[in-house]
PDB file of N, CA and C in Angstrom:
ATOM      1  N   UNK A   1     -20.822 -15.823 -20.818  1.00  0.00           N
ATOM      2  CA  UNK A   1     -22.152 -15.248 -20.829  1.00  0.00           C
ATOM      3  C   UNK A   1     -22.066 -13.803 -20.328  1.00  0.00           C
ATOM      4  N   UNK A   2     -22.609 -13.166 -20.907  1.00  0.00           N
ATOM      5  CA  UNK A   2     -22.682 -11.712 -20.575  1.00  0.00           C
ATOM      6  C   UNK A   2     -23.523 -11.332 -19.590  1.00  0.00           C
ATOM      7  N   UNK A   3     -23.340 -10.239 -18.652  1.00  0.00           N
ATOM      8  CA  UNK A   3     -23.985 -10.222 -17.672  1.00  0.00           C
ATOM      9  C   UNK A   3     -25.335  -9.455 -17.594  1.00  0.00           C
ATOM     10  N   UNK A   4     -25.673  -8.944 -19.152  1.00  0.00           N
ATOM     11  CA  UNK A   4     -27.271  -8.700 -18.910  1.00  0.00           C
ATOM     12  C   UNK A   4     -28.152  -9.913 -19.313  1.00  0.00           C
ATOM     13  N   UNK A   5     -27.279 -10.856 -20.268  1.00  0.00           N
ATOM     14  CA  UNK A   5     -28.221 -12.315 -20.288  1.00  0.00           C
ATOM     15  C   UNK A   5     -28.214 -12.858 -18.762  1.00  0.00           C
ATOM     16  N   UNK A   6     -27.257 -12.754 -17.878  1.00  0.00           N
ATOM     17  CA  UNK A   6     -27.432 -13.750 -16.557  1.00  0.00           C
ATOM     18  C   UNK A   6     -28.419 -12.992 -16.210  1.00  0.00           C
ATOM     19  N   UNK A   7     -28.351 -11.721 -15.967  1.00  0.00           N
ATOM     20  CA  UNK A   7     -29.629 -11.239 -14.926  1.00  0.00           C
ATOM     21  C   UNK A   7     -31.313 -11.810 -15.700  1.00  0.00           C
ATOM     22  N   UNK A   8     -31.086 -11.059 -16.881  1.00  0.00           N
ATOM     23  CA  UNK A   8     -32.068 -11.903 -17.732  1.00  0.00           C
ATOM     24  C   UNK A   8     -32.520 -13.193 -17.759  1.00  0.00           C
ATOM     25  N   UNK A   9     -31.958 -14.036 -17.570  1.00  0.00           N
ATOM     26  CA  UNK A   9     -31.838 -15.319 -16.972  1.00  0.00           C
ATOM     27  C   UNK A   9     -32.444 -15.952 -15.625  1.00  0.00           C
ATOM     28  N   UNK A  10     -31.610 -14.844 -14.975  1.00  0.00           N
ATOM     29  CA  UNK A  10     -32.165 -14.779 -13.303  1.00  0.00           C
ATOM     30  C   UNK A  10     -33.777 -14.713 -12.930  1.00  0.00           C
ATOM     31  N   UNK A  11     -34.217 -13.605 -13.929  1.00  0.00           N
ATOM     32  CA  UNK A  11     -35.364 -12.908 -13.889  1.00  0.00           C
ATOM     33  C   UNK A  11     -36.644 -14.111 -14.185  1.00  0.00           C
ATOM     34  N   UNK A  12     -35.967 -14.638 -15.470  1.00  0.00           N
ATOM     35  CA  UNK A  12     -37.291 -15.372 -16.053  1.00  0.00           C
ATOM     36  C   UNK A  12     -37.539 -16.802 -15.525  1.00  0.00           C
ATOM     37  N   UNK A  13     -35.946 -17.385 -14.793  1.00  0.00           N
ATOM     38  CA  UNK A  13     -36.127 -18.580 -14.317  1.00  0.00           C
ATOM     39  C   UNK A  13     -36.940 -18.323 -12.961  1.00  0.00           C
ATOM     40  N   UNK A  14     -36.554 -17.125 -12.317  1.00  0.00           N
ATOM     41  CA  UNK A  14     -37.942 -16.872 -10.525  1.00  0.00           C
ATOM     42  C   UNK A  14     -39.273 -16.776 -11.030  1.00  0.00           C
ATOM     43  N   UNK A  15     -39.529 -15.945 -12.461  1.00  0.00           N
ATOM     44  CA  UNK A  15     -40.869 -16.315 -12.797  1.00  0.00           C
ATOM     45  C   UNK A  15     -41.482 -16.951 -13.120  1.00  0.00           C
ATOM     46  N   UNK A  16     -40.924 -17.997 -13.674  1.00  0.00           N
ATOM     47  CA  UNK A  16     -40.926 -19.106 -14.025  1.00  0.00           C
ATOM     48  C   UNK A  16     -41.626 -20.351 -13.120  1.00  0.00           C
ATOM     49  N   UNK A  17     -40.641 -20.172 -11.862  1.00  0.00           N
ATOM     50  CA  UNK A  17     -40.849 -21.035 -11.280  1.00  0.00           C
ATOM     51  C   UNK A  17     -41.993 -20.605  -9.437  1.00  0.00           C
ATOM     52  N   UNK A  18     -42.315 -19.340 -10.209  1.00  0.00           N
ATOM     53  CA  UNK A  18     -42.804 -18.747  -8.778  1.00  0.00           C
ATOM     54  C   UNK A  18     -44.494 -19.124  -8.617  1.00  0.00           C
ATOM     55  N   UNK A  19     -44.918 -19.319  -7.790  1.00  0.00           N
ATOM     56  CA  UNK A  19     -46.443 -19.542  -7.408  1.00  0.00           C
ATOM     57  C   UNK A  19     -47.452 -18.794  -8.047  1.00  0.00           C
ATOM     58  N   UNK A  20     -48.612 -19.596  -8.044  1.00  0.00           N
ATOM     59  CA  UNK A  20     -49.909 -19.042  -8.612  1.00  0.00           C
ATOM     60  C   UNK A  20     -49.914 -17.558  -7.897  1.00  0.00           C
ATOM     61  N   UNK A  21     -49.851 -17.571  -6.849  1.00  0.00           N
ATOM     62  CA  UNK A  21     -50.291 -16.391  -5.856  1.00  0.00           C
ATOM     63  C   UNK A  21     -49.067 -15.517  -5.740  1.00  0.00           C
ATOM     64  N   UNK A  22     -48.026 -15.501  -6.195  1.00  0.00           N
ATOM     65  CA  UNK A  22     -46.904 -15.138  -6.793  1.00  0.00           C
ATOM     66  C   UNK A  22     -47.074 -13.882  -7.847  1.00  0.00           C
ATOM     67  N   UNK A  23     -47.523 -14.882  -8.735  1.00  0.00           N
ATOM     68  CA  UNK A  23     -47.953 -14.124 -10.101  1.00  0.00           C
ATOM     69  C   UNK A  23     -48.910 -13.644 -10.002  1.00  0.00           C
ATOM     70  N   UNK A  24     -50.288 -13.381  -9.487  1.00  0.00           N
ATOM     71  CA  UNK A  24     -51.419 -12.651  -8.632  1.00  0.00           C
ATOM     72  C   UNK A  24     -50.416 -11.151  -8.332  1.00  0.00           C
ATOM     73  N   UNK A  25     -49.716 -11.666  -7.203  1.00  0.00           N
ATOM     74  CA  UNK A  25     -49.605 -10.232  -6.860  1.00  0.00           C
ATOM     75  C   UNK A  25     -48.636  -9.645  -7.566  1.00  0.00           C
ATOM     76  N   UNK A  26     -48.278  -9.678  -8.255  1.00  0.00           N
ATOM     77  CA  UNK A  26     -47.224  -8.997  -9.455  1.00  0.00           C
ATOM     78  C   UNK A  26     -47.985  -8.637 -10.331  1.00  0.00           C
ATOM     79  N   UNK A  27     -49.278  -9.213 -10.279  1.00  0.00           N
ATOM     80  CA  UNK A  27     -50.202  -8.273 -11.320  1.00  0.00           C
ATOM     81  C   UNK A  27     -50.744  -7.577 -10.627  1.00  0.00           C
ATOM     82  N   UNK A  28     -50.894  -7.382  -9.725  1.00  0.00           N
ATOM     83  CA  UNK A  28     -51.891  -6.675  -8.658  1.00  0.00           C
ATOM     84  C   UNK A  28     -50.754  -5.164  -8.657  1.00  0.00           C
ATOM     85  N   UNK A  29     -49.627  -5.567  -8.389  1.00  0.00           N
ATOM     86  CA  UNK A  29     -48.380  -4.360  -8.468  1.00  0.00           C
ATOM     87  C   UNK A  29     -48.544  -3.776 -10.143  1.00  0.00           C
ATOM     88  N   UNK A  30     -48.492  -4.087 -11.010  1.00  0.00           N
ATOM     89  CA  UNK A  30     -48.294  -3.967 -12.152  1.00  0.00           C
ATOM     90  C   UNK A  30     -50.113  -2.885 -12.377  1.00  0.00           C
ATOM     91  N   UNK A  31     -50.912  -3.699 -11.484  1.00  0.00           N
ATOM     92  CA  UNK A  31     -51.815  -2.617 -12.094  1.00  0.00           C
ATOM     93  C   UNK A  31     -52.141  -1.384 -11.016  1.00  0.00           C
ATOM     94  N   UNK A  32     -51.480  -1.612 -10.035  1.00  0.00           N
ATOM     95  CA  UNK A  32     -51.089  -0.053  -8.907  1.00  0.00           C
ATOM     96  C   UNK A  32     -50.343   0.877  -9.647  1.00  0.00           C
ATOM     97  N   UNK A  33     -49.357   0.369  -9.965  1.00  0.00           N
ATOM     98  CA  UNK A  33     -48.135   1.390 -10.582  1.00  0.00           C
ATOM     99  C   UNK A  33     -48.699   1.847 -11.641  1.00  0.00           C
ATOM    100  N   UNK A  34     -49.886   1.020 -12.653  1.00  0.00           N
ATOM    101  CA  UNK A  34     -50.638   1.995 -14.120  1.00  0.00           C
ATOM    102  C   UNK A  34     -51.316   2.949 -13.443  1.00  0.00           C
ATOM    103  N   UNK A  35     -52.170   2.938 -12.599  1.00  0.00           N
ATOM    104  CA  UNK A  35     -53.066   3.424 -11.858  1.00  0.00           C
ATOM    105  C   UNK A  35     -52.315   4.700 -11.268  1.00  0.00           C
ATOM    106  N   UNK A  36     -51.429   4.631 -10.637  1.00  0.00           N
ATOM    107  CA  UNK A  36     -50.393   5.607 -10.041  1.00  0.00           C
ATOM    108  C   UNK A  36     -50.182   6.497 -10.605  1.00  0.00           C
ATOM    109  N   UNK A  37     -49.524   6.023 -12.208  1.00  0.00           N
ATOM    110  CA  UNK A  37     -49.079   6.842 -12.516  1.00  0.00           C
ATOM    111  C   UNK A  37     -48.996   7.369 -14.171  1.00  0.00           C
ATOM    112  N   UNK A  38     -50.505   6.649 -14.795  1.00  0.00           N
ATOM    113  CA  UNK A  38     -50.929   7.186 -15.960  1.00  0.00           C
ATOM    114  C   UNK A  38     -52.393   7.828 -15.408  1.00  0.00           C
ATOM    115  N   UNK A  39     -53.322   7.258 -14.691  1.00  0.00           N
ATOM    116  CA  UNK A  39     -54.672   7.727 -14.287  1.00  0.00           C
ATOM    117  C   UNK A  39     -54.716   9.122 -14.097  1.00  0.00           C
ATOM    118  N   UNK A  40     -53.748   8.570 -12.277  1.00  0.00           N
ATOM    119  CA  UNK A  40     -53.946  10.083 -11.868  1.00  0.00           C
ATOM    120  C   UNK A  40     -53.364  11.117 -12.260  1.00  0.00           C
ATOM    121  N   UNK A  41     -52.016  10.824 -12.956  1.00  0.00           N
ATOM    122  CA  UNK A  41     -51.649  11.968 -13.756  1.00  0.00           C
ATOM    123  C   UNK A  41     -52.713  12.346 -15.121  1.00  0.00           C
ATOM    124  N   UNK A  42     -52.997  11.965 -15.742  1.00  0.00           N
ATOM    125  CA  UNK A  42     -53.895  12.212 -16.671  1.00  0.00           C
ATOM    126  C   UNK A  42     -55.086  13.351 -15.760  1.00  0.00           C
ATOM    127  N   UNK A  43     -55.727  12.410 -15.190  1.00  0.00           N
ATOM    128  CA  UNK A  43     -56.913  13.502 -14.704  1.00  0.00           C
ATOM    129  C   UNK A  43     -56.470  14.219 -12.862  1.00  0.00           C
ATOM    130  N   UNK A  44     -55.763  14.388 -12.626  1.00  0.00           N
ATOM    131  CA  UNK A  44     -55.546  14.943 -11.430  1.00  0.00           C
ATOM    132  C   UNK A  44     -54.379  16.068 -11.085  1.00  0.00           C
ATOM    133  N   UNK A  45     -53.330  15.498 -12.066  1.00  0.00           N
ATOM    134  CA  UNK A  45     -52.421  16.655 -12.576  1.00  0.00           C
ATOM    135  C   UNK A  45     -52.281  17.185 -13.666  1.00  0.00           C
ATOM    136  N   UNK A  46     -53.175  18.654 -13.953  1.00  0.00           N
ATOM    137  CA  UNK A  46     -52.532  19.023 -15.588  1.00  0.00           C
ATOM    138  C   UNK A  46     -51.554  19.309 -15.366  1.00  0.00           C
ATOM    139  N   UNK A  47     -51.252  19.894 -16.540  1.00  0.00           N
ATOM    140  CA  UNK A  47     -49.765  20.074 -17.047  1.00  0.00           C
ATOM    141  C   UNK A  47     -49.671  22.297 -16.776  1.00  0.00           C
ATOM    142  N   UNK A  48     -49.549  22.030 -15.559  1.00  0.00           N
ATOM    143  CA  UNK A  48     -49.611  23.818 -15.223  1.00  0.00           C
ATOM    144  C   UNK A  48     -49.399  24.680 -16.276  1.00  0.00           C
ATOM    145  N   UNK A  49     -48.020  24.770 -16.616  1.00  0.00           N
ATOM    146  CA  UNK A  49     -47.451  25.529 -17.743  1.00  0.00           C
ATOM    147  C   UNK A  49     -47.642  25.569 -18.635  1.00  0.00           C
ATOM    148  N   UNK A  50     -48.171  24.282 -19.487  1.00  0.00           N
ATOM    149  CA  UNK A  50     -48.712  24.704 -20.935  1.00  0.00           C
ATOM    150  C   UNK A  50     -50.273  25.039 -20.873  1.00  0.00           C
ATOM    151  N   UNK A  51     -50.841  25.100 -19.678  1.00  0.00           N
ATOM    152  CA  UNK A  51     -52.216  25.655 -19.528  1.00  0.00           C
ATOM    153  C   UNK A  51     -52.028  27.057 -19.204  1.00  0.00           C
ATOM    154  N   UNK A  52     -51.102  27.815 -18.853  1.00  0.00           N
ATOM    155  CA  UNK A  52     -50.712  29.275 -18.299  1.00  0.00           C
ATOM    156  C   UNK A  52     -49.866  30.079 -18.757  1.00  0.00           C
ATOM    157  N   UNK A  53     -49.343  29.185 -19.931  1.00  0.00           N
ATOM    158  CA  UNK A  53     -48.389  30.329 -20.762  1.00  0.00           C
ATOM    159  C   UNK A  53     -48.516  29.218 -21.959  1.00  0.00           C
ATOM    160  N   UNK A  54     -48.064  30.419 -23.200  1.00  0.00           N
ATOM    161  CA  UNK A  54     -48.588  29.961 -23.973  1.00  0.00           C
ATOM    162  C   UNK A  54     -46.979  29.818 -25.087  1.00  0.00           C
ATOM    163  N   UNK A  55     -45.914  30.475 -24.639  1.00  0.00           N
ATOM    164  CA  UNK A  55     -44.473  29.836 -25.322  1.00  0.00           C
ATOM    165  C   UNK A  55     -43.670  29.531 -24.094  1.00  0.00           C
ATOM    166  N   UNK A  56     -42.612  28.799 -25.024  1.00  0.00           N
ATOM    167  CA  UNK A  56     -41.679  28.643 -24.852  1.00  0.00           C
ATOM    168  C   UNK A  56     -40.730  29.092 -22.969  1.00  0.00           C
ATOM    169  N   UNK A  57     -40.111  30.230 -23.907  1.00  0.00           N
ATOM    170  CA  UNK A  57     -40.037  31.553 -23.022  1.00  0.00           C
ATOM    171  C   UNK A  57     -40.924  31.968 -21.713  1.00  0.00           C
ATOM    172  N   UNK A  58     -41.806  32.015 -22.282  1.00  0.00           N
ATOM    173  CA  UNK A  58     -42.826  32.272 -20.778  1.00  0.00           C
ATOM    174  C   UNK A  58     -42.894  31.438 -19.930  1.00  0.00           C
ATOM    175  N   UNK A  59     -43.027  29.911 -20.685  1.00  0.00           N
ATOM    176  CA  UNK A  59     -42.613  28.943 -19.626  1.00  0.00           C
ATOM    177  C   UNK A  59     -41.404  28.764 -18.723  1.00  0.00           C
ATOM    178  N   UNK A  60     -40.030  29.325 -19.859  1.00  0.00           N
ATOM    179  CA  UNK A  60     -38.753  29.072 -18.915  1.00  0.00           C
ATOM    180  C   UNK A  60     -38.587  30.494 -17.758  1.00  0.00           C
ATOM    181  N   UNK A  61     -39.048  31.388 -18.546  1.00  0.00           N
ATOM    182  CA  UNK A  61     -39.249  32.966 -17.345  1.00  0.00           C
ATOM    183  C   UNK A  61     -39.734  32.553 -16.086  1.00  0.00           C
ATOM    184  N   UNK A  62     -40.929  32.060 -16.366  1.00  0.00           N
ATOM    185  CA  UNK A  62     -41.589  31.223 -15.244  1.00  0.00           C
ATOM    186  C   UNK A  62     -41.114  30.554 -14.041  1.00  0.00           C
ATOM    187  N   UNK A  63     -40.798  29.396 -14.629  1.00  0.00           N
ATOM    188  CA  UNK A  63     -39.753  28.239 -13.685  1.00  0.00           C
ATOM    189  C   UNK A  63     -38.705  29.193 -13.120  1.00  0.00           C
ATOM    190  N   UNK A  64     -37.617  29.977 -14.032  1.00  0.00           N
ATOM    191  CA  UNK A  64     -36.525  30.859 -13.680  1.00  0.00           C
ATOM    192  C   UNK A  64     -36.873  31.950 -12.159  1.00  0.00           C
ATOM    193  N   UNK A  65     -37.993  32.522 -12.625  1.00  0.00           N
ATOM    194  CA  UNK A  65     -38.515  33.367 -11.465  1.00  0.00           C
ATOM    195  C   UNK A  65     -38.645  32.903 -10.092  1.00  0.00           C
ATOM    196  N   UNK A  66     -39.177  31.459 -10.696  1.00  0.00           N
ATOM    197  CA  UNK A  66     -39.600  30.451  -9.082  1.00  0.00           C
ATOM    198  C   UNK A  66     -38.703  30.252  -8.486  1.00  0.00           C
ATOM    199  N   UNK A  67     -38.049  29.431  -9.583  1.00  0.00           N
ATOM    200  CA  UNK A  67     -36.228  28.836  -8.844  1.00  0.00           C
ATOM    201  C   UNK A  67     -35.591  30.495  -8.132  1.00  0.00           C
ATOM    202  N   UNK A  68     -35.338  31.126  -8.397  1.00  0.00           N
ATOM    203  CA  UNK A  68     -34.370  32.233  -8.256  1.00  0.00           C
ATOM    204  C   UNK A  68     -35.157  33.108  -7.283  1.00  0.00           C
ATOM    205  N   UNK A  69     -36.478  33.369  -6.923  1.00  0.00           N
ATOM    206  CA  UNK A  69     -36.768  33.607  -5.967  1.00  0.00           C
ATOM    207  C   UNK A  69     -36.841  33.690  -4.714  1.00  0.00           C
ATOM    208  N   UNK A  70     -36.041  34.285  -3.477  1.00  0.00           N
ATOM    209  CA  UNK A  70     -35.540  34.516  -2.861  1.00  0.00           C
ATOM    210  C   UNK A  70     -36.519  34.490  -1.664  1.00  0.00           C
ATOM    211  N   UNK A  71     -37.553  35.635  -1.747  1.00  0.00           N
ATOM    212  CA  UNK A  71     -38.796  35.781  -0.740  1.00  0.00           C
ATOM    213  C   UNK A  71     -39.835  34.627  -0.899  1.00  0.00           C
ATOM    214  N   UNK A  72     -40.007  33.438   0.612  1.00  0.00           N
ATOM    215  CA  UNK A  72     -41.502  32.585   0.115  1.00  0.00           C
ATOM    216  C   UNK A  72     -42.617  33.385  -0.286  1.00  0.00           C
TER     217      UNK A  72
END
């Protein structure tokens, strides 16, 4: 048996056999982590750079300037 079927294996027989309240909170995780990290990125972080420059180039000048910048 190959060892991504055992883990595979591993995985579905604990879920399998795991509690009502088990599986509760694995959905409860499952809908933190959407929340985390499609929501608030959607409405809380734009996307800086393609709102402030408008190619390519300007974007990598950009980043380049930051990174390589010497004085805070």
């Amino acid at each position: 048996m190959t060892p991504l079927k055992k883990i595979y294996l591993f995985y579905k027989e604990g879920f399998t056999n795991m509690p009502s309240w088990g599986k509760q909170a694995w959905l409860v995780i499952i809908i933190k982590l959407f929340v985390m990290f499609v929501i608030l990125k959607i409405f809380f972080f734009p996307n800086f750079l393609k709102t402030n420059y408008k190619t390519d180039a300007d974007r990598s000048n950009h980043v380049l300037e930051n990174l390589t910048n010497i004085n805070p």
